[in-house]
PDB file of N, CA and C in Angstrom:
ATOM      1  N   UNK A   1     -16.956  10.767  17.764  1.00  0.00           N
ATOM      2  CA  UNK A   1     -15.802  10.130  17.157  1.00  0.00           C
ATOM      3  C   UNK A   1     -16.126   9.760  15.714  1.00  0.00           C
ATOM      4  N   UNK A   2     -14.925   9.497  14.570  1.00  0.00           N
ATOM      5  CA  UNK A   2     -15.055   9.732  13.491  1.00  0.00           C
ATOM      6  C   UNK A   2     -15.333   8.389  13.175  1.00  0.00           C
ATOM      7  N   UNK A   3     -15.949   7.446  12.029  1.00  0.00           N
ATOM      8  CA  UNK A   3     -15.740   6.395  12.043  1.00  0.00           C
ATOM      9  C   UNK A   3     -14.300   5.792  11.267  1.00  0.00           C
ATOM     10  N   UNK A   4     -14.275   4.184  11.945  1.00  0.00           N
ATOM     11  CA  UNK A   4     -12.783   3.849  11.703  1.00  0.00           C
ATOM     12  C   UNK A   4     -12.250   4.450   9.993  1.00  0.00           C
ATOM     13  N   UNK A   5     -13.205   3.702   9.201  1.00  0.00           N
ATOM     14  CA  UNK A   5     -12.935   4.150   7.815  1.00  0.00           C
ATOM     15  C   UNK A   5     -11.987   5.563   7.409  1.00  0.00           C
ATOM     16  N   UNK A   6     -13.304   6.558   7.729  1.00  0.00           N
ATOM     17  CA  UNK A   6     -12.755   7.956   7.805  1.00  0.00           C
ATOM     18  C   UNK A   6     -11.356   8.156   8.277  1.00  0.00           C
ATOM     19  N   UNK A   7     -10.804   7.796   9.342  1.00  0.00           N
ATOM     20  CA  UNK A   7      -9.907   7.941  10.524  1.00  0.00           C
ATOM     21  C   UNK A   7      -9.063   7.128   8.983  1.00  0.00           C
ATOM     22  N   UNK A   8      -8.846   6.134   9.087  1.00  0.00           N
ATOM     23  CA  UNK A   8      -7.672   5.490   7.915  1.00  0.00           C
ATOM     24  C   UNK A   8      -7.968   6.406   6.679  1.00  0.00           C
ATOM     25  N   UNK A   9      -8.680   6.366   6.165  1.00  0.00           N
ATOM     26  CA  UNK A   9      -8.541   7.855   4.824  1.00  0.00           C
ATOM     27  C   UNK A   9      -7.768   8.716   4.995  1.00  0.00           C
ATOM     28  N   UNK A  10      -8.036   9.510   6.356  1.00  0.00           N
ATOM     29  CA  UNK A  10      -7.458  10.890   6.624  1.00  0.00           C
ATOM     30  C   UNK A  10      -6.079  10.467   6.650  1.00  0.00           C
ATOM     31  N   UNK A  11      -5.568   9.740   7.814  1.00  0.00           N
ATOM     32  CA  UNK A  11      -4.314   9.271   8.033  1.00  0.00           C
ATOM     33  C   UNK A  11      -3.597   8.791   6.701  1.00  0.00           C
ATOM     34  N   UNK A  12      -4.486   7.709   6.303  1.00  0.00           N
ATOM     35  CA  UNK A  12      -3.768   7.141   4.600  1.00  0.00           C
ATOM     36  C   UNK A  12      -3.610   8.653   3.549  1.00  0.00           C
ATOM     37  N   UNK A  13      -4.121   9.328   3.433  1.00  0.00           N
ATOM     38  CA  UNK A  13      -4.205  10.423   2.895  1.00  0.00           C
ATOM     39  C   UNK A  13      -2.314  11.783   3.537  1.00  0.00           C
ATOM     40  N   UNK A  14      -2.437  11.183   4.662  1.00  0.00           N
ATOM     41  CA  UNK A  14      -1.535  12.560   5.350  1.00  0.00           C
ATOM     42  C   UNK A  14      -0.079  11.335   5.145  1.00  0.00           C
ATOM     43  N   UNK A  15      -0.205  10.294   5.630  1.00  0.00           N
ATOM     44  CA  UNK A  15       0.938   9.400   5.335  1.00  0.00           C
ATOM     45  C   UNK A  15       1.502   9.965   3.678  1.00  0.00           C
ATOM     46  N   UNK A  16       0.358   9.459   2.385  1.00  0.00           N
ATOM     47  CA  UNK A  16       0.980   9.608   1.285  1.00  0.00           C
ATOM     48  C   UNK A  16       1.548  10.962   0.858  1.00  0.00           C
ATOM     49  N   UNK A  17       1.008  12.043   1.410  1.00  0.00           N
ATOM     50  CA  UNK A  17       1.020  13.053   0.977  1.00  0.00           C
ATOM     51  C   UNK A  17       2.768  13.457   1.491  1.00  0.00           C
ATOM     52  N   UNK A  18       2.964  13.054   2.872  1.00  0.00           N
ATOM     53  CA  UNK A  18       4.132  13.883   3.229  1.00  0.00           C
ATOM     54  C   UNK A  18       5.523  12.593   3.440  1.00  0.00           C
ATOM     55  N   UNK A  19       5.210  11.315   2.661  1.00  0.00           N
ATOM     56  CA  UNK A  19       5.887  10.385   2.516  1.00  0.00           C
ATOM     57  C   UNK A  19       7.247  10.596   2.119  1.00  0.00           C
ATOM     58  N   UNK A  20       7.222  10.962   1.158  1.00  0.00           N
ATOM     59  CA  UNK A  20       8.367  12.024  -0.019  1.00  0.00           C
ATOM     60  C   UNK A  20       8.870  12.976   0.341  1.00  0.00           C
ATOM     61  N   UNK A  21       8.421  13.679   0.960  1.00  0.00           N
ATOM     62  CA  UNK A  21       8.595  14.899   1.513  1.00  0.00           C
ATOM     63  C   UNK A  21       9.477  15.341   2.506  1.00  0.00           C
ATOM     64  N   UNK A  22      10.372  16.221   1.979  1.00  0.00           N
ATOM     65  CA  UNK A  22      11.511  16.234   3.724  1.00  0.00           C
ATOM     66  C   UNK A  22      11.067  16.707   5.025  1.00  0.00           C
ATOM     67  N   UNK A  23      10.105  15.720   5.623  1.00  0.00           N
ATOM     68  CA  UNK A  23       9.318  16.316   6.533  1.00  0.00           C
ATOM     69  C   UNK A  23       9.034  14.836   7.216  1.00  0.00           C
ATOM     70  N   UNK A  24       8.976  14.481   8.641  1.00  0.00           N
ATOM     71  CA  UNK A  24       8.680  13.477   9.322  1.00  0.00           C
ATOM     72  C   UNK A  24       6.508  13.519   8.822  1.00  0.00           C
ATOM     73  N   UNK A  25       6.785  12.107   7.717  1.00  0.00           N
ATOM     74  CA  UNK A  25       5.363  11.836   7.620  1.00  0.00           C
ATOM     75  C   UNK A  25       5.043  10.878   8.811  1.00  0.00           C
ATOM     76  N   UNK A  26       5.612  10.329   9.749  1.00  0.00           N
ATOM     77  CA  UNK A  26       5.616  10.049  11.118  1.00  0.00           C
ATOM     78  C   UNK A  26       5.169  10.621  12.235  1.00  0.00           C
ATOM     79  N   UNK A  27       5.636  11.586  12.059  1.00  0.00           N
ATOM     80  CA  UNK A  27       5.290  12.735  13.217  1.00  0.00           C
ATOM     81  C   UNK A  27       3.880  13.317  12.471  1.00  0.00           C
ATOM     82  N   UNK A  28       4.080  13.813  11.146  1.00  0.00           N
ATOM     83  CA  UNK A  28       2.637  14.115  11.153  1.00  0.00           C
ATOM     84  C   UNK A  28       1.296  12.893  11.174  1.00  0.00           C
ATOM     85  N   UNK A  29       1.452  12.025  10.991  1.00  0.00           N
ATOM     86  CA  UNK A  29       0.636  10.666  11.680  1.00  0.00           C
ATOM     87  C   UNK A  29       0.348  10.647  12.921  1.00  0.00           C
ATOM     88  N   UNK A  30       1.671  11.274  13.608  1.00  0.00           N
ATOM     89  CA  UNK A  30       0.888  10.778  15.200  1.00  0.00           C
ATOM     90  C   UNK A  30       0.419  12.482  15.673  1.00  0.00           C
ATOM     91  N   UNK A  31       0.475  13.060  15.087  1.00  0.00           N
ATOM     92  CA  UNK A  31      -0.259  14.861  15.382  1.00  0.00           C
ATOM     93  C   UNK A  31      -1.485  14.754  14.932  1.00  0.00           C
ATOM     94  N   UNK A  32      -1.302  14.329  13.431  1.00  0.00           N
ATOM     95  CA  UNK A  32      -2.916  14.005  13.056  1.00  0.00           C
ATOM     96  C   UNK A  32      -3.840  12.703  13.583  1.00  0.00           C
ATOM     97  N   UNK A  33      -3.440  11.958  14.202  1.00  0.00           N
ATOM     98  CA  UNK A  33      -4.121  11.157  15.249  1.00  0.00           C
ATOM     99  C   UNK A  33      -4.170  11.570  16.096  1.00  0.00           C
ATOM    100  N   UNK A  34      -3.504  12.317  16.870  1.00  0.00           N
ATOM    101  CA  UNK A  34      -4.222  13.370  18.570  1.00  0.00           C
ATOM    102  C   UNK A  34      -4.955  13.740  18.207  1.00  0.00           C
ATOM    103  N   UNK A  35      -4.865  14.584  16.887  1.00  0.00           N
ATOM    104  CA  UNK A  35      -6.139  15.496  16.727  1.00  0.00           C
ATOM    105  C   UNK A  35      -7.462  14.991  16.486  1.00  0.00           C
ATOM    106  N   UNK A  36      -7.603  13.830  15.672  1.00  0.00           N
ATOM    107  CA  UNK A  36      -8.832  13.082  15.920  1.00  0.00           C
ATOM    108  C   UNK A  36      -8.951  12.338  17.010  1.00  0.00           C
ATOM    109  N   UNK A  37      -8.254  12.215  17.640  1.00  0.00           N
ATOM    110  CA  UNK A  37      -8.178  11.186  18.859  1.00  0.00           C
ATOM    111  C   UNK A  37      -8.374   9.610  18.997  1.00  0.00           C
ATOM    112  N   UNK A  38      -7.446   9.526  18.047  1.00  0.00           N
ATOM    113  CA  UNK A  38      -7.088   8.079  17.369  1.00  0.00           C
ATOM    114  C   UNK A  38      -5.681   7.249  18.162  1.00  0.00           C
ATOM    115  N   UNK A  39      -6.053   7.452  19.277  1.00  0.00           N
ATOM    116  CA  UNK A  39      -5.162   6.920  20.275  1.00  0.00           C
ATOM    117  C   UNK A  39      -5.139   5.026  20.857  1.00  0.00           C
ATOM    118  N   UNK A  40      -4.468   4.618  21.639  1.00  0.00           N
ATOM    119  CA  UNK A  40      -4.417   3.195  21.955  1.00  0.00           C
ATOM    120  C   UNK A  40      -3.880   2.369  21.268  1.00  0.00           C
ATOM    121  N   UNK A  41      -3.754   1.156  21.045  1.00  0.00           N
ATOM    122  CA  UNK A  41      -3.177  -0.115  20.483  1.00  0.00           C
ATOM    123  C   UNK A  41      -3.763   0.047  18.813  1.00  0.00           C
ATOM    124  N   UNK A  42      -4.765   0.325  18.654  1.00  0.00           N
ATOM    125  CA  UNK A  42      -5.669   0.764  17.285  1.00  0.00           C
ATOM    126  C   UNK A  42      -4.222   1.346  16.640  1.00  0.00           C
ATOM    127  N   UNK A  43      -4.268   2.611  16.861  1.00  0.00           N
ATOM    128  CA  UNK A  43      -3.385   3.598  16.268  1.00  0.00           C
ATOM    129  C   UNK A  43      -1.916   3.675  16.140  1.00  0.00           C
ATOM    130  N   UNK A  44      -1.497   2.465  17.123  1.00  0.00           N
ATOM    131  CA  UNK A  44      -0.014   2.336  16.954  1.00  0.00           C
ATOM    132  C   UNK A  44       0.138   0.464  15.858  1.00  0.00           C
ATOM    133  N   UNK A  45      -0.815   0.093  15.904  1.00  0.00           N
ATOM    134  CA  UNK A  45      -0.834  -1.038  14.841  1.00  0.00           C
ATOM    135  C   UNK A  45      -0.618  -0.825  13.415  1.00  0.00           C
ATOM    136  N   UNK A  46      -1.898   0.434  13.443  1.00  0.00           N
ATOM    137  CA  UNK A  46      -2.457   1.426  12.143  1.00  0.00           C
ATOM    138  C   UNK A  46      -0.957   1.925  11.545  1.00  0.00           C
ATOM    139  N   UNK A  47      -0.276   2.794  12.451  1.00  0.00           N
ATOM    140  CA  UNK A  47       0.927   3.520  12.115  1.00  0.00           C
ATOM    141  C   UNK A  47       2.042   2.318  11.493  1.00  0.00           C
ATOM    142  N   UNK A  48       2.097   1.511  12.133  1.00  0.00           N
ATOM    143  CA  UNK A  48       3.215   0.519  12.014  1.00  0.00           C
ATOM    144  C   UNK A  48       3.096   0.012  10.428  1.00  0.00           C
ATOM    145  N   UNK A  49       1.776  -0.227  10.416  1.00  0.00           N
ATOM    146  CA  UNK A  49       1.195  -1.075   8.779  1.00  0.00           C
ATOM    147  C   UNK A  49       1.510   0.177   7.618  1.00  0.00           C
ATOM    148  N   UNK A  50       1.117   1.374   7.924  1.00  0.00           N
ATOM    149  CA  UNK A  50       0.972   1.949   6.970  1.00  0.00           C
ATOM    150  C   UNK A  50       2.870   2.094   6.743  1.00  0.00           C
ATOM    151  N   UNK A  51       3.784   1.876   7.661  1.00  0.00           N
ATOM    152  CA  UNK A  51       4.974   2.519   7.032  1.00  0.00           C
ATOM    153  C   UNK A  51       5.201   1.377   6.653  1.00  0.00           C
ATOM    154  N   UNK A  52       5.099  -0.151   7.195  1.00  0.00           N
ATOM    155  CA  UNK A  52       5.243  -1.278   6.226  1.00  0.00           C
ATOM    156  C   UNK A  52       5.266  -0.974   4.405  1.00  0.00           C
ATOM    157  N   UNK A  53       3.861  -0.460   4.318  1.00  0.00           N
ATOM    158  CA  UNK A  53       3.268  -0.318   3.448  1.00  0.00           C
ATOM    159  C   UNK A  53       4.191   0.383   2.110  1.00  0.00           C
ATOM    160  N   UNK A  54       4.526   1.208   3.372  1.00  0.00           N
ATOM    161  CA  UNK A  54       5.709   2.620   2.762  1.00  0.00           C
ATOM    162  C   UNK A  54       6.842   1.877   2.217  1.00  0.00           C
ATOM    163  N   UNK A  55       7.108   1.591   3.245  1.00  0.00           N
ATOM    164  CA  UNK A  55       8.741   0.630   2.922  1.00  0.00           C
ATOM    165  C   UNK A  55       8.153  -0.890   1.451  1.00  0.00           C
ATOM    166  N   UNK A  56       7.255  -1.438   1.428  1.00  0.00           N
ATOM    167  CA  UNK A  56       7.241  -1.987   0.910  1.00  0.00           C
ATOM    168  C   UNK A  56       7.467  -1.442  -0.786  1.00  0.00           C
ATOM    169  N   UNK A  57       6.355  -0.551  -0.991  1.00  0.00           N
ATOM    170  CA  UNK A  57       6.132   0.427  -2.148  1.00  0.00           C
ATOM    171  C   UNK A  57       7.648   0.629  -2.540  1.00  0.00           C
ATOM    172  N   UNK A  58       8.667   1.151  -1.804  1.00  0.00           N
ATOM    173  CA  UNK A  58       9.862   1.512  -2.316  1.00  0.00           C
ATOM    174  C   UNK A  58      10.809   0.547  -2.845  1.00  0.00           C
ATOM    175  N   UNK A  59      10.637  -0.337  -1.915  1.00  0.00           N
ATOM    176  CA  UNK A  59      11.655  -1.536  -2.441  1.00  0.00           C
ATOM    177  C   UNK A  59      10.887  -2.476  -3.642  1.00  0.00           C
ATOM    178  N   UNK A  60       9.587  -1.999  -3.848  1.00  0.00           N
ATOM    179  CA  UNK A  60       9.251  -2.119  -5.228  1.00  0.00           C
ATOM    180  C   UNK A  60       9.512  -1.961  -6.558  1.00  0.00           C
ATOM    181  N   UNK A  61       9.434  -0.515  -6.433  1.00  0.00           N
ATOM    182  CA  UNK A  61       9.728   0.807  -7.446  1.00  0.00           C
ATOM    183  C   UNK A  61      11.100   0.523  -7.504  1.00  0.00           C
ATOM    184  N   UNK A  62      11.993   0.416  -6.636  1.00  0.00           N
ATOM    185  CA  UNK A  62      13.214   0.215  -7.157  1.00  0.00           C
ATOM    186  C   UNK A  62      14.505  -0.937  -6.848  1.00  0.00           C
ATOM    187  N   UNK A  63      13.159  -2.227  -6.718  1.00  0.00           N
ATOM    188  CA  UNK A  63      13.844  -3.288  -6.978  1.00  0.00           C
ATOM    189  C   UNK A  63      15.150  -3.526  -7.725  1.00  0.00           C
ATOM    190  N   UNK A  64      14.896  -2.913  -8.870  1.00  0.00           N
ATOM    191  CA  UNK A  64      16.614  -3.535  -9.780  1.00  0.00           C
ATOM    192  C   UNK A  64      17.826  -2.542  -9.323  1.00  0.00           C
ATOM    193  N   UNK A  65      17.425  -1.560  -8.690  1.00  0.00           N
ATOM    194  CA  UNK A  65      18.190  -0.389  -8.472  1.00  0.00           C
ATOM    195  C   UNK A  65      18.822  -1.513  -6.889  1.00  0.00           C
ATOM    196  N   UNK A  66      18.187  -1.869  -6.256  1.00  0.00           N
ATOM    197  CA  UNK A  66      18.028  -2.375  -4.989  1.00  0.00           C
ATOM    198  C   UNK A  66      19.129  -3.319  -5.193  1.00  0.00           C
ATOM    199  N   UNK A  67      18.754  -4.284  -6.344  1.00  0.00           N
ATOM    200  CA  UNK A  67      19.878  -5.554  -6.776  1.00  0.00           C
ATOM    201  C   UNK A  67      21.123  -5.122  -7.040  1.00  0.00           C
ATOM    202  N   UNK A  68      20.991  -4.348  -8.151  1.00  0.00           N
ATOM    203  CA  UNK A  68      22.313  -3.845  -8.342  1.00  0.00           C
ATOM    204  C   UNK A  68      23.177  -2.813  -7.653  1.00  0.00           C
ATOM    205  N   UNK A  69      22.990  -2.605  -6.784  1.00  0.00           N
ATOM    206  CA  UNK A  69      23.306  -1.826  -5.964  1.00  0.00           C
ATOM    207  C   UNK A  69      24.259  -3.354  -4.503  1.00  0.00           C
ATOM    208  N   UNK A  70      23.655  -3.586  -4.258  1.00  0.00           N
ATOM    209  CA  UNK A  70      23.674  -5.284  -3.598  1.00  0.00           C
ATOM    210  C   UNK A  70      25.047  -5.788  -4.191  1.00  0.00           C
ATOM    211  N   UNK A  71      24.955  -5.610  -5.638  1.00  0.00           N
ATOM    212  CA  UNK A  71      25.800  -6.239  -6.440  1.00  0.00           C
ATOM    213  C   UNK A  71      25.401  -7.764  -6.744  1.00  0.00           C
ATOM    214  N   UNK A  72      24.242  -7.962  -6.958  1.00  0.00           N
ATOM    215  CA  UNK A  72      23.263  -9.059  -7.395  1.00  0.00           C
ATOM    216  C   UNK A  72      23.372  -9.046  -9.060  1.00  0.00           C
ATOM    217  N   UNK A  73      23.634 -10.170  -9.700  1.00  0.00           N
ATOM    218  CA  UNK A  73      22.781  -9.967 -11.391  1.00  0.00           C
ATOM    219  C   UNK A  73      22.132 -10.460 -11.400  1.00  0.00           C
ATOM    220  N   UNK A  74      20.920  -9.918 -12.232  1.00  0.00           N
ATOM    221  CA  UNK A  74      19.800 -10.152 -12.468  1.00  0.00           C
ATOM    222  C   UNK A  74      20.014 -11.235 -13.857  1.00  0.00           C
TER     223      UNK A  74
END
Protein backbone atom coordinates (compact mmCIF):
# COMPACT_ATOMS: atom_id res chain seq x y z
CA UNK A 1 0.00 0.00 0.00
CA UNK A 2 0.96 3.50 -1.01
CA UNK A 3 1.65 5.86 1.76
CA UNK A 4 -1.21 8.26 2.95
CA UNK A 5 0.75 11.33 1.55
CA UNK A 6 1.25 9.81 -1.91
CA UNK A 7 -2.48 8.56 -2.02
CA UNK A 8 -3.66 12.56 -1.37
CA UNK A 9 -1.08 13.85 -4.13
CA UNK A 10 -2.33 11.46 -6.65
CA UNK A 11 -6.00 12.08 -5.83
CA UNK A 12 -5.27 16.04 -5.15
CA UNK A 13 -3.55 15.94 -8.45
CA UNK A 14 -6.64 13.95 -10.50
CA UNK A 15 -9.32 16.16 -8.51
CA UNK A 16 -7.47 19.47 -9.94
CA UNK A 17 -6.78 18.31 -13.12
CA UNK A 18 -10.39 17.19 -14.22
CA UNK A 19 -12.19 19.87 -11.90
CA UNK A 20 -12.91 22.19 -14.95
CA UNK A 21 -13.32 19.79 -17.13
CA UNK A 22 -16.65 18.43 -18.62
CA UNK A 23 -16.01 15.26 -17.12
CA UNK A 24 -17.21 13.89 -13.52
CA UNK A 25 -13.82 14.81 -11.47
CA UNK A 26 -15.94 12.72 -8.90
CA UNK A 27 -16.16 9.73 -10.55
CA UNK A 28 -12.67 9.93 -11.52
CA UNK A 29 -11.75 10.22 -7.62
CA UNK A 30 -13.56 7.32 -6.73
CA UNK A 31 -11.95 5.06 -9.94
CA UNK A 32 -8.71 6.41 -9.00
CA UNK A 33 -9.15 5.33 -5.39
CA UNK A 34 -10.20 1.60 -6.32
CA UNK A 35 -7.32 1.57 -8.14
CA UNK A 36 -5.01 2.29 -5.33
CA UNK A 37 -7.25 0.86 -2.97
CA UNK A 38 -8.05 3.79 -1.01
CA UNK A 39 -11.26 2.53 0.27
CA UNK A 40 -13.31 2.95 3.85
CA UNK A 41 -14.28 6.00 5.95
CA UNK A 42 -10.50 7.42 5.02
CA UNK A 43 -11.54 7.90 1.42
CA UNK A 44 -15.01 9.05 1.64
CA UNK A 45 -13.90 11.94 4.28
CA UNK A 46 -10.84 12.58 1.80
CA UNK A 47 -13.42 12.94 -1.20
CA UNK A 48 -15.88 15.09 0.68
CA UNK A 49 -12.91 17.74 1.80
CA UNK A 50 -11.37 17.91 -1.38
CA UNK A 51 -14.80 19.05 -3.20
CA UNK A 52 -15.31 21.41 -0.14
CA UNK A 53 -12.15 22.62 -1.19
CA UNK A 54 -13.47 22.84 -4.83
CA UNK A 55 -16.52 24.62 -4.01
CA UNK A 56 -14.74 26.86 -1.79
CA UNK A 57 -11.96 28.01 -4.50
CA UNK A 58 -14.96 29.03 -6.76
CA UNK A 59 -16.98 31.04 -4.68
CA UNK A 60 -13.71 32.76 -4.20
CA UNK A 61 -12.61 33.56 -7.65
CA UNK A 62 -15.89 34.81 -8.19
CA UNK A 63 -17.11 36.35 -5.22
CA UNK A 64 -18.29 39.78 -6.77
CA UNK A 65 -19.73 37.94 -9.71
CA UNK A 66 -21.52 35.80 -6.83
CA UNK A 67 -22.86 39.28 -5.15
CA UNK A 68 -23.98 40.74 -7.96
CA UNK A 69 -25.59 38.27 -9.37
CA UNK A 70 -27.58 37.86 -5.69
CA UNK A 71 -28.30 41.40 -6.41
CA UNK A 72 -26.13 42.47 -3.33
CA UNK A 73 -24.03 46.01 -3.57
CA UNK A 74 -20.97 45.93 -2.74
Amino acid sequence: MLPDWLIGLIMGLVEGLTEFLPVSSTGHMILVADLLNFTGTKATVFEVVVQLGSILAVVVVFWKRLWSVLGVKS
